[in-house]
PDB file of N, CA and C in Angstrom:
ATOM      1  N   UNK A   1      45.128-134.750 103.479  1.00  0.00           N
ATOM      2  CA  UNK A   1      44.602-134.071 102.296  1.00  0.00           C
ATOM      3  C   UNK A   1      44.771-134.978 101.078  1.00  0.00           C
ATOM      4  N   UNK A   2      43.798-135.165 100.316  1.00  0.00           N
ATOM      5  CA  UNK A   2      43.905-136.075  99.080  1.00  0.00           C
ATOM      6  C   UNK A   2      44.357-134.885  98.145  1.00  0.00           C
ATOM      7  N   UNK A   3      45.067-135.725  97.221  1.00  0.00           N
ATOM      8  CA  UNK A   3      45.713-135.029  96.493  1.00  0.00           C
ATOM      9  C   UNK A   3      45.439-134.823  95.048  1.00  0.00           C
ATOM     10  N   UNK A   4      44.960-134.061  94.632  1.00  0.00           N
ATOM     11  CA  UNK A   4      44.142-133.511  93.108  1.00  0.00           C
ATOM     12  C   UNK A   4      43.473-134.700  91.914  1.00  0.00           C
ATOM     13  N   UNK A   5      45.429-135.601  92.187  1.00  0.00           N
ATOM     14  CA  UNK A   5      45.148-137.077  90.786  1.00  0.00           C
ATOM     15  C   UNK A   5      44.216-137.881  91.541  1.00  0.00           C
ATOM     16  N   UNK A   6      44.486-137.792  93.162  1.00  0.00           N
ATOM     17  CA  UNK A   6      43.113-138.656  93.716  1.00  0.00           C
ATOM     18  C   UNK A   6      42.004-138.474  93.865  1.00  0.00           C
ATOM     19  N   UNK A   7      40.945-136.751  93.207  1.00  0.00           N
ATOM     20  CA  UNK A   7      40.372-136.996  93.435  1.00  0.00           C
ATOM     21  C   UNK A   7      38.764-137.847  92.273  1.00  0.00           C
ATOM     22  N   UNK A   8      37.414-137.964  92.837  1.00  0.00           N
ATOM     23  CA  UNK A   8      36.957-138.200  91.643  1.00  0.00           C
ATOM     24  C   UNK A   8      36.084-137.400  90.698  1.00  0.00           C
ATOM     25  N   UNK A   9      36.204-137.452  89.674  1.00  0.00           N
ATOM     26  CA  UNK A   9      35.477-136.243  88.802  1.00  0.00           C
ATOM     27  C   UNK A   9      33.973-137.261  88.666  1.00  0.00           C
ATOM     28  N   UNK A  10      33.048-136.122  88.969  1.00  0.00           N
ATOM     29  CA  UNK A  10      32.090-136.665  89.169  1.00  0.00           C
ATOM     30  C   UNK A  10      31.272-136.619  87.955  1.00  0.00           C
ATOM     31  N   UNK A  11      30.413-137.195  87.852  1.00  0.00           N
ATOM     32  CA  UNK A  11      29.685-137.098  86.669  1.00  0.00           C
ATOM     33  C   UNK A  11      28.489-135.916  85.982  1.00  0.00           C
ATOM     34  N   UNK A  12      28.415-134.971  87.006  1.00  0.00           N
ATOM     35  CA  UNK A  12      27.649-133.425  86.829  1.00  0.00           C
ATOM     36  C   UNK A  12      28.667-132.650  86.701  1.00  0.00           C
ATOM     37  N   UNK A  13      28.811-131.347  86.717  1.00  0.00           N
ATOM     38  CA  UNK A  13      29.075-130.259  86.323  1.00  0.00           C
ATOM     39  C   UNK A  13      28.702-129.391  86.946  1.00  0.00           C
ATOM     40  N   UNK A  14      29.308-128.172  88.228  1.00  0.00           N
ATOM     41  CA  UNK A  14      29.296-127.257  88.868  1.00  0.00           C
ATOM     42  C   UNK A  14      28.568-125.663  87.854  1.00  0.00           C
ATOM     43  N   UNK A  15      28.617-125.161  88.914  1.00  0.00           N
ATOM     44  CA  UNK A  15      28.228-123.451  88.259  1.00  0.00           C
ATOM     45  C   UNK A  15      29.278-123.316  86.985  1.00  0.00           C
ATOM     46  N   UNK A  16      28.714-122.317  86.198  1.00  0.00           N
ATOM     47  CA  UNK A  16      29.615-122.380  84.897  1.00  0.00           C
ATOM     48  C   UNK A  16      30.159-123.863  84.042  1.00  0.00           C
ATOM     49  N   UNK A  17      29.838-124.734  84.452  1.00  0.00           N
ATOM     50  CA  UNK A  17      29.794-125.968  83.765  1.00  0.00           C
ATOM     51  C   UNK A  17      31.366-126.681  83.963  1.00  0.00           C
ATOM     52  N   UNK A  18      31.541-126.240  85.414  1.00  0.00           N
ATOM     53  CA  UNK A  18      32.951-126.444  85.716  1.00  0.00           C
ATOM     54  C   UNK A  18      32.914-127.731  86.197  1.00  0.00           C
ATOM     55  N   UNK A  19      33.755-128.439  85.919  1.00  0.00           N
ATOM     56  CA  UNK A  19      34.066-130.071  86.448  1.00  0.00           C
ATOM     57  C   UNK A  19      33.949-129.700  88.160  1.00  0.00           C
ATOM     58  N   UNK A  20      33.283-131.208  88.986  1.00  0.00           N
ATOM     59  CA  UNK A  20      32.871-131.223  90.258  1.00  0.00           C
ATOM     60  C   UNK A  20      33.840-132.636  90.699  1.00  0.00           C
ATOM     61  N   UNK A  21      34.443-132.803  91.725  1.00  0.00           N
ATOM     62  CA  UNK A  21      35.349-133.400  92.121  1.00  0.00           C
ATOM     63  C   UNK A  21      34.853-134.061  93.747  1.00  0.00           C
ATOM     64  N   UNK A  22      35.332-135.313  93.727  1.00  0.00           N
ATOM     65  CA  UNK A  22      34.780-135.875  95.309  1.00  0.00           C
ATOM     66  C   UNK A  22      36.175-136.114  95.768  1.00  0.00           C
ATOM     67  N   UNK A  23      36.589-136.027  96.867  1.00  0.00           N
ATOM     68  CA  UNK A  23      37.470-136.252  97.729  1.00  0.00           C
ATOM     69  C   UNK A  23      36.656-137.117  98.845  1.00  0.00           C
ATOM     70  N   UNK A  24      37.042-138.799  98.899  1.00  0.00           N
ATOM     71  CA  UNK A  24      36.423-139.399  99.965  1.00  0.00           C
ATOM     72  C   UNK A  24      37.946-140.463 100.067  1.00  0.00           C
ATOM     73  N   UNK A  25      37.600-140.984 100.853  1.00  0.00           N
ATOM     74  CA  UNK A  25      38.202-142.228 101.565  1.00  0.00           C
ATOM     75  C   UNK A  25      37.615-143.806 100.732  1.00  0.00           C
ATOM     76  N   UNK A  26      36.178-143.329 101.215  1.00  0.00           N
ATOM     77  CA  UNK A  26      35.189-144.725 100.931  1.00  0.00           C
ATOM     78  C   UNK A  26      34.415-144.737  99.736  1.00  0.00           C
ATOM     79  N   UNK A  27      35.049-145.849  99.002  1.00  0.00           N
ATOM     80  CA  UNK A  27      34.401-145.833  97.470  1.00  0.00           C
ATOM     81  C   UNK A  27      32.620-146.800  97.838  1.00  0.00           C
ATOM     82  N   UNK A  28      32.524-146.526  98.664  1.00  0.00           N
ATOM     83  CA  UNK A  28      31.283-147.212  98.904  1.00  0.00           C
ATOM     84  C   UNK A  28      29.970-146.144  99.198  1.00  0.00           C
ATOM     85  N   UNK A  29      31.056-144.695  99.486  1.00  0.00           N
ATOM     86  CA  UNK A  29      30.104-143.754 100.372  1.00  0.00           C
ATOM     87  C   UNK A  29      28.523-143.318  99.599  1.00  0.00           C
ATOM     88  N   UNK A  30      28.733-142.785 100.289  1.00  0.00           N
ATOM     89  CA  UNK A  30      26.902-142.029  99.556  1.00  0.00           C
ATOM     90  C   UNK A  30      27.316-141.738  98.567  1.00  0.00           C
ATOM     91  N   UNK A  31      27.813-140.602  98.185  1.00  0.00           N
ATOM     92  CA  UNK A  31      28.334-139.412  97.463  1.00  0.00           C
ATOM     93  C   UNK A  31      28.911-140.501  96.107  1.00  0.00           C
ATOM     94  N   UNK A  32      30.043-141.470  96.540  1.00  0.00           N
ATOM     95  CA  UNK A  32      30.049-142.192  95.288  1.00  0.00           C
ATOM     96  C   UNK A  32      29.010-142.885  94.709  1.00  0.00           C
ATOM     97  N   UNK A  33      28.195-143.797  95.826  1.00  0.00           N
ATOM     98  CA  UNK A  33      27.486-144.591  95.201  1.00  0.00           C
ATOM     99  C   UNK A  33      26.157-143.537  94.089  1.00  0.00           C
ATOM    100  N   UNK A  34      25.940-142.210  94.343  1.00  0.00           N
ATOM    101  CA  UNK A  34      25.354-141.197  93.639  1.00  0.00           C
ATOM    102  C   UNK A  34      25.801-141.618  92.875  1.00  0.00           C
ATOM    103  N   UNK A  35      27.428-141.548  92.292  1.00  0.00           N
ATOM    104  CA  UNK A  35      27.677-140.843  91.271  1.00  0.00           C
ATOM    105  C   UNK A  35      28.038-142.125  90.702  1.00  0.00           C
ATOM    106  N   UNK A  36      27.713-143.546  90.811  1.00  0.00           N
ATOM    107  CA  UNK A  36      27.917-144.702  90.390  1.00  0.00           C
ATOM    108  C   UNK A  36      26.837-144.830  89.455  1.00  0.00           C
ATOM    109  N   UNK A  37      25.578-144.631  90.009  1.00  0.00           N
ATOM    110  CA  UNK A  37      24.312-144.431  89.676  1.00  0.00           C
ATOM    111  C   UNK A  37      23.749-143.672  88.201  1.00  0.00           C
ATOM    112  N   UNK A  38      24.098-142.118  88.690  1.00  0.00           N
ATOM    113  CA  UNK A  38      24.005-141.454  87.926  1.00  0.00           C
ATOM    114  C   UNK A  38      24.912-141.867  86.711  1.00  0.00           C
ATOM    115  N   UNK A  39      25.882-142.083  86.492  1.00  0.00           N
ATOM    116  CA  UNK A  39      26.876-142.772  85.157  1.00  0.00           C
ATOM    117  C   UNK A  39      26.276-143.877  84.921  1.00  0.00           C
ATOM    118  N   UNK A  40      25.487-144.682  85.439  1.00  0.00           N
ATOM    119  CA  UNK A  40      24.887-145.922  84.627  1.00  0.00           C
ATOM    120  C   UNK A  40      23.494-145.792  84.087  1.00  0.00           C
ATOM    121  N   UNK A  41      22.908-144.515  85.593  1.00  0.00           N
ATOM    122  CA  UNK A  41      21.677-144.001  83.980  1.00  0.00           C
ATOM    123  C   UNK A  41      22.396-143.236  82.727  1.00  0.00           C
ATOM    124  N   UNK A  42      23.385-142.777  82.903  1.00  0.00           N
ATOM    125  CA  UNK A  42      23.968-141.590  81.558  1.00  0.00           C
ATOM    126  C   UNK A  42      24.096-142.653  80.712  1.00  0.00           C
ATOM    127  N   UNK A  43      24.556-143.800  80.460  1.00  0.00           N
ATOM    128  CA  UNK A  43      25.513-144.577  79.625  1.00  0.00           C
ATOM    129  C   UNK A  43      24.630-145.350  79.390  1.00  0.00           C
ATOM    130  N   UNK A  44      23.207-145.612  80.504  1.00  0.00           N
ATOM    131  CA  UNK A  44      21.867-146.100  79.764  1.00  0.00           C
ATOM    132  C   UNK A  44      21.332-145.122  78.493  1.00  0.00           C
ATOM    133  N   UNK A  45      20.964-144.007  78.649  1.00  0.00           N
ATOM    134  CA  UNK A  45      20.796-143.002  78.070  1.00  0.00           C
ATOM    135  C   UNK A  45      21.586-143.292  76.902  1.00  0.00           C
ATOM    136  N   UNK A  46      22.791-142.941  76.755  1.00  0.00           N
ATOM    137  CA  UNK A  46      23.688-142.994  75.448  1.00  0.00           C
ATOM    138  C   UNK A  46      23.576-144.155  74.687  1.00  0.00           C
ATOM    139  N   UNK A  47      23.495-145.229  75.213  1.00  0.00           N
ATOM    140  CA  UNK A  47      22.824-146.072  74.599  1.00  0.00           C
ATOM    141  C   UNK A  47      21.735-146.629  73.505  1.00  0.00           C
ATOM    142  N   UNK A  48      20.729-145.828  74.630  1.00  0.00           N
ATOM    143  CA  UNK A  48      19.554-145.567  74.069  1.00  0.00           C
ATOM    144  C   UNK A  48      19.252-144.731  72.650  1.00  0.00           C
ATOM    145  N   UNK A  49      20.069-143.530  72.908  1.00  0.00           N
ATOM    146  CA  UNK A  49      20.361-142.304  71.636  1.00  0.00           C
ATOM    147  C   UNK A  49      21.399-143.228  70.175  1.00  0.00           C
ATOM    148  N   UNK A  50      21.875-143.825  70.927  1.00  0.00           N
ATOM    149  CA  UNK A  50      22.532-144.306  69.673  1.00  0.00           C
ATOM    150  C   UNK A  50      21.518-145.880  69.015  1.00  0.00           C
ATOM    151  N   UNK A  51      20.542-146.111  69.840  1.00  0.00           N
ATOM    152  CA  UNK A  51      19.731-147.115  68.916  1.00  0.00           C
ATOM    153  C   UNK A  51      18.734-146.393  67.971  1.00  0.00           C
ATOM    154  N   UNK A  52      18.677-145.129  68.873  1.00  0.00           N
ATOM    155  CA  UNK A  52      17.186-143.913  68.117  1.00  0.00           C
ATOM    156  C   UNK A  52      18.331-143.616  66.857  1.00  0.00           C
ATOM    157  N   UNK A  53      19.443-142.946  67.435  1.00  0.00           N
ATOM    158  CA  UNK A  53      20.155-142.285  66.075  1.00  0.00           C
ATOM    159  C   UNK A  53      20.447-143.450  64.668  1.00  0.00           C
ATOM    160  N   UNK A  54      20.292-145.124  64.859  1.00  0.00           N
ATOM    161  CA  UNK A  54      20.717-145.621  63.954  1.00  0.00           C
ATOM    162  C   UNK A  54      19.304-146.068  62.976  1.00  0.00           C
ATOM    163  N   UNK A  55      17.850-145.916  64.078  1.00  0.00           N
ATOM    164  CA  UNK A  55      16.635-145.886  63.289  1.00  0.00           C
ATOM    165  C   UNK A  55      15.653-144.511  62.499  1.00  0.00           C
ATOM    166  N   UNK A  56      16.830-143.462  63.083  1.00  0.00           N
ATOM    167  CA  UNK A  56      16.875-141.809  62.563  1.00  0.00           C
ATOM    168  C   UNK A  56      17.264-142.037  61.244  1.00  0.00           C
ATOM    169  N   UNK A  57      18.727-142.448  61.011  1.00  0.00           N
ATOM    170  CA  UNK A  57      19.376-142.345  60.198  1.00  0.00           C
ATOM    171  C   UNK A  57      19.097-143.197  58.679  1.00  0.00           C
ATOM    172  N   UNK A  58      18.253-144.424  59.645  1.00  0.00           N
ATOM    173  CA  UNK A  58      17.526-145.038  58.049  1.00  0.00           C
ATOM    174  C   UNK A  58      15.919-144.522  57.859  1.00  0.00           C
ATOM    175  N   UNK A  59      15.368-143.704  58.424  1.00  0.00           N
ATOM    176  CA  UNK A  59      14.403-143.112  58.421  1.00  0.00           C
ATOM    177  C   UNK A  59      14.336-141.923  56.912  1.00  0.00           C
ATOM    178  N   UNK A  60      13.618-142.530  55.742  1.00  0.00           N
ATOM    179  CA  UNK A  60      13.899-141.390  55.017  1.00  0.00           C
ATOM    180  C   UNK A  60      12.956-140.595  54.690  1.00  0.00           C
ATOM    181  N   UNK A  61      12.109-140.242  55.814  1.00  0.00           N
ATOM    182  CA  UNK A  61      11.321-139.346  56.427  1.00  0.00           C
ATOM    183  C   UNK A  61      11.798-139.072  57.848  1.00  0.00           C
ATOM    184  N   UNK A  62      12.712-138.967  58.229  1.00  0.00           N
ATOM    185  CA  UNK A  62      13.410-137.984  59.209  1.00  0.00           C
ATOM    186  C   UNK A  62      13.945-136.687  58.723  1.00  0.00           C
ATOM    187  N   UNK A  63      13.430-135.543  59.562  1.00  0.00           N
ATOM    188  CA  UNK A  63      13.475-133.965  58.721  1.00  0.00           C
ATOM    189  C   UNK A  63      15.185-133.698  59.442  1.00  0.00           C
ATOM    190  N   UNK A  64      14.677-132.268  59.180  1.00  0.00           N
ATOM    191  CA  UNK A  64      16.021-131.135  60.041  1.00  0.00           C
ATOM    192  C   UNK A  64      16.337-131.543  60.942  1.00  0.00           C
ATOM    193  N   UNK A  65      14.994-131.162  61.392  1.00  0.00           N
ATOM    194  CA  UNK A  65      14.701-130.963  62.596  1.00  0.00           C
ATOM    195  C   UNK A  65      14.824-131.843  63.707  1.00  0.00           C
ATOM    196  N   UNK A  66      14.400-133.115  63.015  1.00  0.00           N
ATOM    197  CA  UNK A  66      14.357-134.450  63.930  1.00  0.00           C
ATOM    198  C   UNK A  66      16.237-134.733  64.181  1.00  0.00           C
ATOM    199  N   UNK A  67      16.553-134.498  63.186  1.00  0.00           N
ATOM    200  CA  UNK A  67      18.079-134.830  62.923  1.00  0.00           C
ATOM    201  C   UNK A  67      19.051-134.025  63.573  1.00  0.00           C
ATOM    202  N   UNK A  68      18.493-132.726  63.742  1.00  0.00           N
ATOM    203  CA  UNK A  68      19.153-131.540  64.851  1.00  0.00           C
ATOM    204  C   UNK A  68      19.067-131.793  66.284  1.00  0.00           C
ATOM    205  N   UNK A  69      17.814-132.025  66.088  1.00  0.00           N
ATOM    206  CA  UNK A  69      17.787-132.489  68.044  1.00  0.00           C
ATOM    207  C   UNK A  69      18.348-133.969  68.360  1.00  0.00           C
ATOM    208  N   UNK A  70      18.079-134.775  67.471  1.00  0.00           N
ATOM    209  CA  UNK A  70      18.984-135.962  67.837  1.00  0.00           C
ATOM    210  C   UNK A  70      20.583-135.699  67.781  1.00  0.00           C
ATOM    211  N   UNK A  71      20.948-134.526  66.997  1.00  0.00           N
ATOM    212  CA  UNK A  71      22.391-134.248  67.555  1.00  0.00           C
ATOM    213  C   UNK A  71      23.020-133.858  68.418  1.00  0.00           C
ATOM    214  N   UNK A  72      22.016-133.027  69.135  1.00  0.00           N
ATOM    215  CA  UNK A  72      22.279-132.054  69.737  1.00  0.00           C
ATOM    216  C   UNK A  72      22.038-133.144  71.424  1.00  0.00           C
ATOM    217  N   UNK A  73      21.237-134.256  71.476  1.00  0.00           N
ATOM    218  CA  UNK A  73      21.063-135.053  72.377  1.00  0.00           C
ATOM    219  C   UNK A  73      22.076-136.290  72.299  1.00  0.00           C
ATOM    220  N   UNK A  74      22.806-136.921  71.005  1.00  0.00           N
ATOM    221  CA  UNK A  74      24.101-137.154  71.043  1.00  0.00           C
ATOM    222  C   UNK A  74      25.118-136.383  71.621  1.00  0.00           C
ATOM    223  N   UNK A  75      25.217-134.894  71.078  1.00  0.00           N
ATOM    224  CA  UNK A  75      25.885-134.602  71.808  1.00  0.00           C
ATOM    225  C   UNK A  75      26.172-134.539  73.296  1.00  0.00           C
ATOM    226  N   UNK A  76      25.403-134.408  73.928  1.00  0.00           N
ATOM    227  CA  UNK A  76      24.998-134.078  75.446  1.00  0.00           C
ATOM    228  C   UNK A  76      25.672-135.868  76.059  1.00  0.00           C
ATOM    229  N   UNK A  77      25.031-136.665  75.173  1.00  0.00           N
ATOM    230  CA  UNK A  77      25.640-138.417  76.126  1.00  0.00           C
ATOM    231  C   UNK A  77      27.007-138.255  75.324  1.00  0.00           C
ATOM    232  N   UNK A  78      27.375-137.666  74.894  1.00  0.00           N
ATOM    233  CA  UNK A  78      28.940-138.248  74.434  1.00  0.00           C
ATOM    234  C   UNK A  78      29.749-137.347  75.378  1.00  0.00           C
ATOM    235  N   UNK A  79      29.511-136.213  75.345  1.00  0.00           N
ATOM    236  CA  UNK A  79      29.975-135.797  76.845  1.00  0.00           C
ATOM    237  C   UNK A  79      29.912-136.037  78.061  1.00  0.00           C
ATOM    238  N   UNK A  80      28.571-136.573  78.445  1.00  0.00           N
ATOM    239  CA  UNK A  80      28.509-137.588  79.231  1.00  0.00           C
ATOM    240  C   UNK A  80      29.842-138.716  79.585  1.00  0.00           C
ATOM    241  N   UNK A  81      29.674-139.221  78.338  1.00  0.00           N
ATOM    242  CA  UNK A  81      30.185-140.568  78.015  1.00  0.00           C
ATOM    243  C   UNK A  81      32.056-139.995  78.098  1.00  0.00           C
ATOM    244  N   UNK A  82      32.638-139.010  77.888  1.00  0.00           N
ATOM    245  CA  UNK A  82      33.547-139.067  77.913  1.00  0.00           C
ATOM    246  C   UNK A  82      34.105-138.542  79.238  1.00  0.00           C
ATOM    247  N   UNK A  83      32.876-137.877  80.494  1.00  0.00           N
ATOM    248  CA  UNK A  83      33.395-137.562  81.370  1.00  0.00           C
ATOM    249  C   UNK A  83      33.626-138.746  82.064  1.00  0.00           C
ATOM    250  N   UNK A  84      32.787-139.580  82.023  1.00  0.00           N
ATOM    251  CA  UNK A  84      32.458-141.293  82.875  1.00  0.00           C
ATOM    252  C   UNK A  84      33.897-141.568  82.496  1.00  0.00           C
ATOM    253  N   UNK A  85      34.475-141.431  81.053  1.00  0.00           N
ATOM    254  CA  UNK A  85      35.561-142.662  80.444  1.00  0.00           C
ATOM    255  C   UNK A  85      36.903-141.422  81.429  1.00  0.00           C
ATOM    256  N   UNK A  86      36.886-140.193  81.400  1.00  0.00           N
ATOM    257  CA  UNK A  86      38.032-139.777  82.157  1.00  0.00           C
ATOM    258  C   UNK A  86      37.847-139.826  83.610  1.00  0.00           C
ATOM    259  N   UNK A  87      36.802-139.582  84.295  1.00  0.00           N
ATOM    260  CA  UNK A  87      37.120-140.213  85.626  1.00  0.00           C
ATOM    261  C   UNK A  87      37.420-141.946  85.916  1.00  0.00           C
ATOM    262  N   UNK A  88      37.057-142.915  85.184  1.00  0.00           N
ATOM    263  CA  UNK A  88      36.936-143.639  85.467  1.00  0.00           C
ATOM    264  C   UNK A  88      38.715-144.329  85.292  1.00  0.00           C
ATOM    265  N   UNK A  89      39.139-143.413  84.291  1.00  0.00           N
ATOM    266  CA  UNK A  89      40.512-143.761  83.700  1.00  0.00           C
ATOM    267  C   UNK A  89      41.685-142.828  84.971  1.00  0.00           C
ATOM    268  N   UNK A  90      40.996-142.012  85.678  1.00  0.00           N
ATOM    269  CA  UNK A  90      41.969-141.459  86.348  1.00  0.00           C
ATOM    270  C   UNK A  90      41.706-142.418  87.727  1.00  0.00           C
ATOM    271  N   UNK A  91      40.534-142.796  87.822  1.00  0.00           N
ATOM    272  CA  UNK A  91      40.433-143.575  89.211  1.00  0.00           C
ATOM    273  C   UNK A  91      41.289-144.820  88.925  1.00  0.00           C
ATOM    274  N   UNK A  92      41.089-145.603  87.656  1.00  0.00           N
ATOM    275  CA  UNK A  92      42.385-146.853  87.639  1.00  0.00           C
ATOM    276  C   UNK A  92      43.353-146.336  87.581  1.00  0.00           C
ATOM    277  N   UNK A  93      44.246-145.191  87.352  1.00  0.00           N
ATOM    278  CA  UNK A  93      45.665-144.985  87.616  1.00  0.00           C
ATOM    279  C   UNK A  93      46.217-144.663  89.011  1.00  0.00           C
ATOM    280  N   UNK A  94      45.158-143.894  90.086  1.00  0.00           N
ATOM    281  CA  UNK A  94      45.237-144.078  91.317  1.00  0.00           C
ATOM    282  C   UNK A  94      45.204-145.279  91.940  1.00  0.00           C
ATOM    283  N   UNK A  95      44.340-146.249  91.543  1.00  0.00           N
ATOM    284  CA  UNK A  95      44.899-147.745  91.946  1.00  0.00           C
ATOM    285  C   UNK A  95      45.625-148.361  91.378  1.00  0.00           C
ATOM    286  N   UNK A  96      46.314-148.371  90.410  1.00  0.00           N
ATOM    287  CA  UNK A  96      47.193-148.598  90.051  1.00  0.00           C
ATOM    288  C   UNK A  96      48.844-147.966  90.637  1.00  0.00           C
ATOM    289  N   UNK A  97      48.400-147.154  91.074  1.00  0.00           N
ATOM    290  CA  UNK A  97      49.844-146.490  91.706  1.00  0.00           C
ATOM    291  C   UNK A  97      49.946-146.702  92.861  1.00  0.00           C
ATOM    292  N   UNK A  98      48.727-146.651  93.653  1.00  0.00           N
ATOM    293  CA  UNK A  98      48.494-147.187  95.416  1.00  0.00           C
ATOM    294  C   UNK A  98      48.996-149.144  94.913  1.00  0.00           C
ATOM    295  N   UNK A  99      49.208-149.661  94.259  1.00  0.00           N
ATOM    296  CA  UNK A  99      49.418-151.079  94.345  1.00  0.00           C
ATOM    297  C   UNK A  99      51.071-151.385  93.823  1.00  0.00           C
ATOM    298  N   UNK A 100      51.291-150.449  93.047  1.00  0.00           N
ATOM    299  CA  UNK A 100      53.236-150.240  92.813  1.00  0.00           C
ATOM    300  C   UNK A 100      54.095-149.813  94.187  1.00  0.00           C
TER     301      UNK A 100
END
């Protein structure tokens, strides 16, 4: 049985928007390489929002409106972005402890 700190938080979100977790062996498997994938389109994405948000922001004809939904789509990659940065930070402390 892998044990909770081992497993990996994946980069979607279950029913109710509950964190989704992989328990594998093989960091090569399907299931990871998904979720390898999916975090490098997200962090493409966030990327992307933050080159729109810095030609938004000198835009002085950008409305409410334009400025609401670009927040509201920041918001969405920064959550993104911070689920990627905590799984990715709990997967180096599991190798880090498998090597002590």
């Amino acid at each position: 049985m892998t044990a909770r700190n081992e497993l990996r938080l994946l980069p979607w979100s279950g029913p109710e928007g509950k964190p989704c977790y992989l328990s594998t062996d093989a960091s090569g498997g399907y299931m990871s390489r998904l979720a390898d994938n999916i975090e490098a389109v997200q962090l493409g994405t966030a990327a992307e929002l933050l080159e729109q948000a810095s030609d938004t922001l000198i835009d002085q004809e950008a409305g409410t409106e334009d400025l609401r939904q670009l927040a509201k789509e920041l918001t969405g990659a920064l959550r993104d972005a911070l689920r990627i940065a905590t799984s990715r930070g709990h997967l180096l402390a599991v190798s880090e402890s498998h090597r002590s």
